[in-house]
N, C-alpha and C. Protein backbone atom coordinates (compact mmCIF):
# COMPACT_ATOMS: atom_id res chain seq x y z
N UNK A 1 43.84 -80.86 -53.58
CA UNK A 1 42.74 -80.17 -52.93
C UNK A 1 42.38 -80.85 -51.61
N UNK A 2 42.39 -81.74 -51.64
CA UNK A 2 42.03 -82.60 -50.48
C UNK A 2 43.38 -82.48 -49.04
N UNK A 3 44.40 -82.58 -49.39
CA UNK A 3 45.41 -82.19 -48.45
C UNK A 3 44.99 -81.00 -47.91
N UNK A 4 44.57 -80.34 -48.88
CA UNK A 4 44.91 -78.50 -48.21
C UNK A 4 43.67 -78.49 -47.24
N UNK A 5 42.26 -78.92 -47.91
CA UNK A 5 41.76 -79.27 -46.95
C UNK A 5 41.64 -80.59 -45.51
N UNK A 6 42.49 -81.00 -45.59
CA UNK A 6 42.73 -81.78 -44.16
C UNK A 6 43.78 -81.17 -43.31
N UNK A 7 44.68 -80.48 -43.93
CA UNK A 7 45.64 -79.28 -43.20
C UNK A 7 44.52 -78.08 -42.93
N UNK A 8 43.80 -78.00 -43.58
CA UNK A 8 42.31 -76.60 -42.60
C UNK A 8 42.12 -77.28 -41.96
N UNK A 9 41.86 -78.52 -42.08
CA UNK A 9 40.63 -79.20 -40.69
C UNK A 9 41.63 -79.82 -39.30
N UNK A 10 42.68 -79.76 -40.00
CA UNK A 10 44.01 -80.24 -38.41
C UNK A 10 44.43 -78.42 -38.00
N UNK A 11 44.34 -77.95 -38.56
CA UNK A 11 44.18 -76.69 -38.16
C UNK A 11 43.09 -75.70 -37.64
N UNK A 12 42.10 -76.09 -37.76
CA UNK A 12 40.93 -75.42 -37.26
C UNK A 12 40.51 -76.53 -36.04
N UNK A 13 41.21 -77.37 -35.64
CA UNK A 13 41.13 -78.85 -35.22
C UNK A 13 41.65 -78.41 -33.74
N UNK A 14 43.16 -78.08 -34.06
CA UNK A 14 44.15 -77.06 -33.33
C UNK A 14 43.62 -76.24 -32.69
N UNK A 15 42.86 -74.91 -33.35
CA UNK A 15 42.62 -73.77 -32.61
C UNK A 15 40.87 -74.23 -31.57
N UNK A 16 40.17 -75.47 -32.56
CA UNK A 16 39.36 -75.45 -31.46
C UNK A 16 39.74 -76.56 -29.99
N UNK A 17 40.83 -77.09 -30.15
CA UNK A 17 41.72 -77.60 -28.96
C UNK A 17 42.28 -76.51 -27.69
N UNK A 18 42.70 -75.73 -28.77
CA UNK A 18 43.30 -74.35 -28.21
C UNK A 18 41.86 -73.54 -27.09
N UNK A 19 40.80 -73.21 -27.64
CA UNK A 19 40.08 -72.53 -27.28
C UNK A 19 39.08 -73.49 -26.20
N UNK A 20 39.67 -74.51 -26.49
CA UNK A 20 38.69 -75.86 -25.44
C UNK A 20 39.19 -75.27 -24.06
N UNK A 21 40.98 -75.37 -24.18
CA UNK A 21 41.65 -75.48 -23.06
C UNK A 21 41.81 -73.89 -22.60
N UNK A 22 41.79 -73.13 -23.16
CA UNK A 22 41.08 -71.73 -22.95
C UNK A 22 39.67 -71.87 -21.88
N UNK A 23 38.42 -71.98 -22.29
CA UNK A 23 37.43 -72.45 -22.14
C UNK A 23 37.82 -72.89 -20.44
N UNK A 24 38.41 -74.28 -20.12
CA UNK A 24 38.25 -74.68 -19.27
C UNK A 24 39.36 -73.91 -17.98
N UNK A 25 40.09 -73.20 -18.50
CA UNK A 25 41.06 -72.26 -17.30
C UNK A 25 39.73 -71.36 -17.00
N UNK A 26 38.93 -70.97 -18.04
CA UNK A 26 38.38 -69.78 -17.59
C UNK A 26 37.14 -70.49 -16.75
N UNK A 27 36.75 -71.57 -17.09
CA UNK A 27 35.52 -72.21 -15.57
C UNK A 27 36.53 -72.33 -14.45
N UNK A 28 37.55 -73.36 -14.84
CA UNK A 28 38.24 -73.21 -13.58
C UNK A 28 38.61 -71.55 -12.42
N UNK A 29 38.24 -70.73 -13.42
CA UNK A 29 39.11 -69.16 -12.97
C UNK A 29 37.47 -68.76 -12.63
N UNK A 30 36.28 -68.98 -12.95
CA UNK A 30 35.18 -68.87 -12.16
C UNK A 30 34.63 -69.39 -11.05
N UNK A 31 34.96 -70.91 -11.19
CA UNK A 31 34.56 -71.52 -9.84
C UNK A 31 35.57 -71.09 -8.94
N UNK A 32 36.75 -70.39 -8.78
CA UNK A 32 37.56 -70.26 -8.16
C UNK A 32 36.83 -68.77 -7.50
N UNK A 33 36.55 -67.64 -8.50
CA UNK A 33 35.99 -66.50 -8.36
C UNK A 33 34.61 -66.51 -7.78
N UNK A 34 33.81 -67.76 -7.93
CA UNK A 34 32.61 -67.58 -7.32
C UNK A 34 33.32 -68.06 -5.46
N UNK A 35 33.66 -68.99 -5.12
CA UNK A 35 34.29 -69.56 -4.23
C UNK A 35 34.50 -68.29 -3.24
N UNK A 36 35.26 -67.57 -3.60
CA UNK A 36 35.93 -66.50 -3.18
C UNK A 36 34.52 -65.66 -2.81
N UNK A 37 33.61 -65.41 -4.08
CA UNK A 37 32.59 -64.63 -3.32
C UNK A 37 31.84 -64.91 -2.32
N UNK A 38 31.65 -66.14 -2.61
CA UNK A 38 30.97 -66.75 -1.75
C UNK A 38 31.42 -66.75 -0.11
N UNK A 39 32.34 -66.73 0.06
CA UNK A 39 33.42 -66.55 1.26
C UNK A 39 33.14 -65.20 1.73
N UNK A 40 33.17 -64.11 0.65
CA UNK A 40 32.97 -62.56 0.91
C UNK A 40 31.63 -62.45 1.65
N UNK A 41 30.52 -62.88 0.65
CA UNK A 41 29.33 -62.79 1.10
C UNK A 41 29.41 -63.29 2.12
N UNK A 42 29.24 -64.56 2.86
CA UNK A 42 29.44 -64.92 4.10
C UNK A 42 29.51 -64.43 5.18
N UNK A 43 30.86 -63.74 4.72
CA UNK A 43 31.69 -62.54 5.63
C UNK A 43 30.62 -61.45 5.76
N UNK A 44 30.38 -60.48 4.96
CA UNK A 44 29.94 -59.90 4.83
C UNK A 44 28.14 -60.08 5.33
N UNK A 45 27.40 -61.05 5.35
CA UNK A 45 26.45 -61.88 6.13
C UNK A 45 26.97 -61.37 7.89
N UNK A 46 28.00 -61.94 8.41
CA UNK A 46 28.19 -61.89 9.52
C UNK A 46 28.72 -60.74 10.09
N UNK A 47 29.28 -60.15 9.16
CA UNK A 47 29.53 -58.56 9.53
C UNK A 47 27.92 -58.21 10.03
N UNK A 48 27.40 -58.11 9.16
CA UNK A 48 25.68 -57.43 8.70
C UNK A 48 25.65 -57.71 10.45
N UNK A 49 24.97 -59.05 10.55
CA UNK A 49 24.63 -59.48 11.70
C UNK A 49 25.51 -58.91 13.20
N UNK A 50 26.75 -58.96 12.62
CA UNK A 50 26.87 -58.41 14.31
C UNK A 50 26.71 -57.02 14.21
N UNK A 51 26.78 -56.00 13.32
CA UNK A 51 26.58 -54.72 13.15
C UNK A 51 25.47 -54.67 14.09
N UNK A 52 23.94 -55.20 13.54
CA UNK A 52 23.31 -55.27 14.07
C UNK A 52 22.59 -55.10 15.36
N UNK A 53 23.97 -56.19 15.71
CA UNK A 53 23.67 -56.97 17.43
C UNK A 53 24.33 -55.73 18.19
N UNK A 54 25.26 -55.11 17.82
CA UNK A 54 25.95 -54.00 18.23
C UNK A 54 25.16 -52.83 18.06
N UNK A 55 24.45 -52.61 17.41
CA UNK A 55 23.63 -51.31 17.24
C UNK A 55 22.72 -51.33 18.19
N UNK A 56 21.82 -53.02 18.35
CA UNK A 56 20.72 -52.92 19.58
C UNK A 56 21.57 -53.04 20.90
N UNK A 57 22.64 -53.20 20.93
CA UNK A 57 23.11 -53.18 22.37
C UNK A 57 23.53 -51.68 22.68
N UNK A 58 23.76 -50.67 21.48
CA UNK A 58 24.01 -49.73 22.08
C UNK A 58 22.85 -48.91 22.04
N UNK A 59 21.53 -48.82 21.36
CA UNK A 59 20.39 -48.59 21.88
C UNK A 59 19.77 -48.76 23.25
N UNK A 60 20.43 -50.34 23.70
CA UNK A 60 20.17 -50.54 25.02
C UNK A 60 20.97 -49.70 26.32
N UNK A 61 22.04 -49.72 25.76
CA UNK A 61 23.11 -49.07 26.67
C UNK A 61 22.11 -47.38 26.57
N UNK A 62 21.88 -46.74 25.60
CA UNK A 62 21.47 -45.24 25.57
C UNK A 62 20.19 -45.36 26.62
N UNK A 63 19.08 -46.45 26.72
CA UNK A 63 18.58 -46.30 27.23
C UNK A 63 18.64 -46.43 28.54
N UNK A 64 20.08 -47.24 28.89
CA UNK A 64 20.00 -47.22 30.62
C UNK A 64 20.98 -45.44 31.00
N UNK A 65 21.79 -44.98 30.06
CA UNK A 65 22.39 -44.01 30.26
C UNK A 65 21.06 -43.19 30.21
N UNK A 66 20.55 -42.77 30.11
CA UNK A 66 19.28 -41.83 29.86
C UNK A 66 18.16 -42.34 31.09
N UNK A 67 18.21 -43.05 31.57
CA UNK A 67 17.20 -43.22 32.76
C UNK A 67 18.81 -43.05 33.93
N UNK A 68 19.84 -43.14 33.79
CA UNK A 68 20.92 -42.97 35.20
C UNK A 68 21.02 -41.49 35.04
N UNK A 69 20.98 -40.92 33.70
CA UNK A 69 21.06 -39.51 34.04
C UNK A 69 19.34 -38.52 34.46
N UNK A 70 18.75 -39.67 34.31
CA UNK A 70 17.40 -38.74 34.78
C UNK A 70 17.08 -39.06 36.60
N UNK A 71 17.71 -40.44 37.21
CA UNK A 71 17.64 -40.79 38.35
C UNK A 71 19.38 -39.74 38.90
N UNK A 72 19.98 -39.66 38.69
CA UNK A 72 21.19 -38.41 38.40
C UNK A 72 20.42 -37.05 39.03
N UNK A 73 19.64 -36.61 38.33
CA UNK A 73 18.57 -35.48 38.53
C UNK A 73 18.11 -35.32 39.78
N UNK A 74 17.75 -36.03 39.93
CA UNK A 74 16.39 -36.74 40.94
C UNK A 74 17.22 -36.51 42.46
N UNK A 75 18.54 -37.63 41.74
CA UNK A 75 19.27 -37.13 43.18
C UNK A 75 19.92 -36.24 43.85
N UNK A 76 20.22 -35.52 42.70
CA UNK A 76 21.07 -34.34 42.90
C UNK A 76 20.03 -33.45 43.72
N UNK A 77 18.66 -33.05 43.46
CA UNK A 77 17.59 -32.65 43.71
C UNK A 77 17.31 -32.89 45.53
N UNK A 78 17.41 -34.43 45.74
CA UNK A 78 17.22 -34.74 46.83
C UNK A 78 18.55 -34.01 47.72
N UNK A 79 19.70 -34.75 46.96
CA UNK A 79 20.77 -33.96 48.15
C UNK A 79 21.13 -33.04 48.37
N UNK A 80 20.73 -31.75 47.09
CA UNK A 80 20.49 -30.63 47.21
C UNK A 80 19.07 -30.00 48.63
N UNK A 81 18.10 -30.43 48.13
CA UNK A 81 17.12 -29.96 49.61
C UNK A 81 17.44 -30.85 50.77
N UNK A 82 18.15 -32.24 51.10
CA UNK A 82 18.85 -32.42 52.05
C UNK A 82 19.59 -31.50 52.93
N UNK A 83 20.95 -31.37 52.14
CA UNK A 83 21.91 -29.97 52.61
C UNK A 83 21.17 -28.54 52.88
N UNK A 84 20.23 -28.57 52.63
CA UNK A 84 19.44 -27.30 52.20
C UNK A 84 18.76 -27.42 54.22
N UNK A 85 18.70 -28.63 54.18
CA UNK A 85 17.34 -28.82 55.44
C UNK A 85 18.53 -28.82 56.08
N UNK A 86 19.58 -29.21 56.54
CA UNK A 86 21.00 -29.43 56.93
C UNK A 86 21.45 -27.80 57.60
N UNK A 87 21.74 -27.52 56.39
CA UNK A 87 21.81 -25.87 56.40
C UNK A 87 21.31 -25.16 57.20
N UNK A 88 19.97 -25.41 57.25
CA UNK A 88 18.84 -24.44 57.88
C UNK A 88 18.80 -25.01 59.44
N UNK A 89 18.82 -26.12 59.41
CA UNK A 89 18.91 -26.63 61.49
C UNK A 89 20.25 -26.00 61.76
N UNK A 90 21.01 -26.26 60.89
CA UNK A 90 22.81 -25.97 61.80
C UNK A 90 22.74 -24.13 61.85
N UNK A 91 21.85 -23.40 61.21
CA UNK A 91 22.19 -22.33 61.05
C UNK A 91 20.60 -20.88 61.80
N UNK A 92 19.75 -21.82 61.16
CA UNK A 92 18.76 -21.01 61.50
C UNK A 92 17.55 -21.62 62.27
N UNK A 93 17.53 -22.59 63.02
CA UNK A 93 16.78 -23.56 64.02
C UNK A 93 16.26 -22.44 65.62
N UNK A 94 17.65 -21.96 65.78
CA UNK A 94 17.36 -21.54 66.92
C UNK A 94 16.62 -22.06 68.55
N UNK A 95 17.55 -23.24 68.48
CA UNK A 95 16.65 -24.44 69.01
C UNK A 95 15.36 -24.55 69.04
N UNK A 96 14.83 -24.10 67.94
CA UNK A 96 13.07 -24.78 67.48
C UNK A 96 13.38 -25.76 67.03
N UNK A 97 12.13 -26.15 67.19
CA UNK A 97 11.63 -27.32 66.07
C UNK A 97 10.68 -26.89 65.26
N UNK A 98 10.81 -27.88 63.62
CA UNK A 98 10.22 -27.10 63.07
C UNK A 98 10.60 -28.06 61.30
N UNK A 99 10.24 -27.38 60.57
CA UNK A 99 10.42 -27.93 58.93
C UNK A 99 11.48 -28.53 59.10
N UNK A 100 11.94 -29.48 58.85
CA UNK A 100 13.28 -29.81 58.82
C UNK A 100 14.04 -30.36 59.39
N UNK A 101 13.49 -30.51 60.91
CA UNK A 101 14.17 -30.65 62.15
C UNK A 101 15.11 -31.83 62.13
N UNK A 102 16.37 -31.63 62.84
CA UNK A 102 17.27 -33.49 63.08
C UNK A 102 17.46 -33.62 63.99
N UNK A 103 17.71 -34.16 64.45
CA UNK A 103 17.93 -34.18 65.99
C UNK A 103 19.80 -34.32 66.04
């Protein structure tokens, strides 16, 4: 009786040897897996951040495109009644002077 039980206990002896070294692949196979996330996150941290920095720069950019196309306007406006005043001396002046005049 006593053998059979010391062959259970070198055997249950065994499998909790077995399951030790089990056990420690699988911390090793976590710290390896956290490692890795940790790297991701990171990444993923600095992605975030320049996304960011890129989104307010192109907010900035919309806002100078949106004031060049409203000064755009403005000028077109001017060199339109320019040519307009242009127009009218080269064509309908009649050597007066008058709205517009150039010399």
């Amino acid at each position: 009786m006593n053998e059979i039980l010391i062959s259970e206990k070198l055997e249950i002896e065994e499998k909790i040897l077995a399951l030790c070294q089990q056990l420690d692949q699988l911390k090793d196979f976590m710290n390896v897996r956290e490692k890795e996330f940790s790297k991701l996150e990171n990444k993923s941290l600095d992605l975030k951040r320049r996304l960011e920095s890129l989104v307010s720069e192109n907010n900035q950019l919309l806002e100078k495109v949106h004031k060049v196309e409203s000064n755009l306007v403005q000028n077109r406006r001017w060199n339109g009644f320019s040519e307009a005043l242009n127009w009218l001396n080269t064509h309908h002046n009649r050597n007066r002077m008058g709205l517009g005049f150039v010399n």
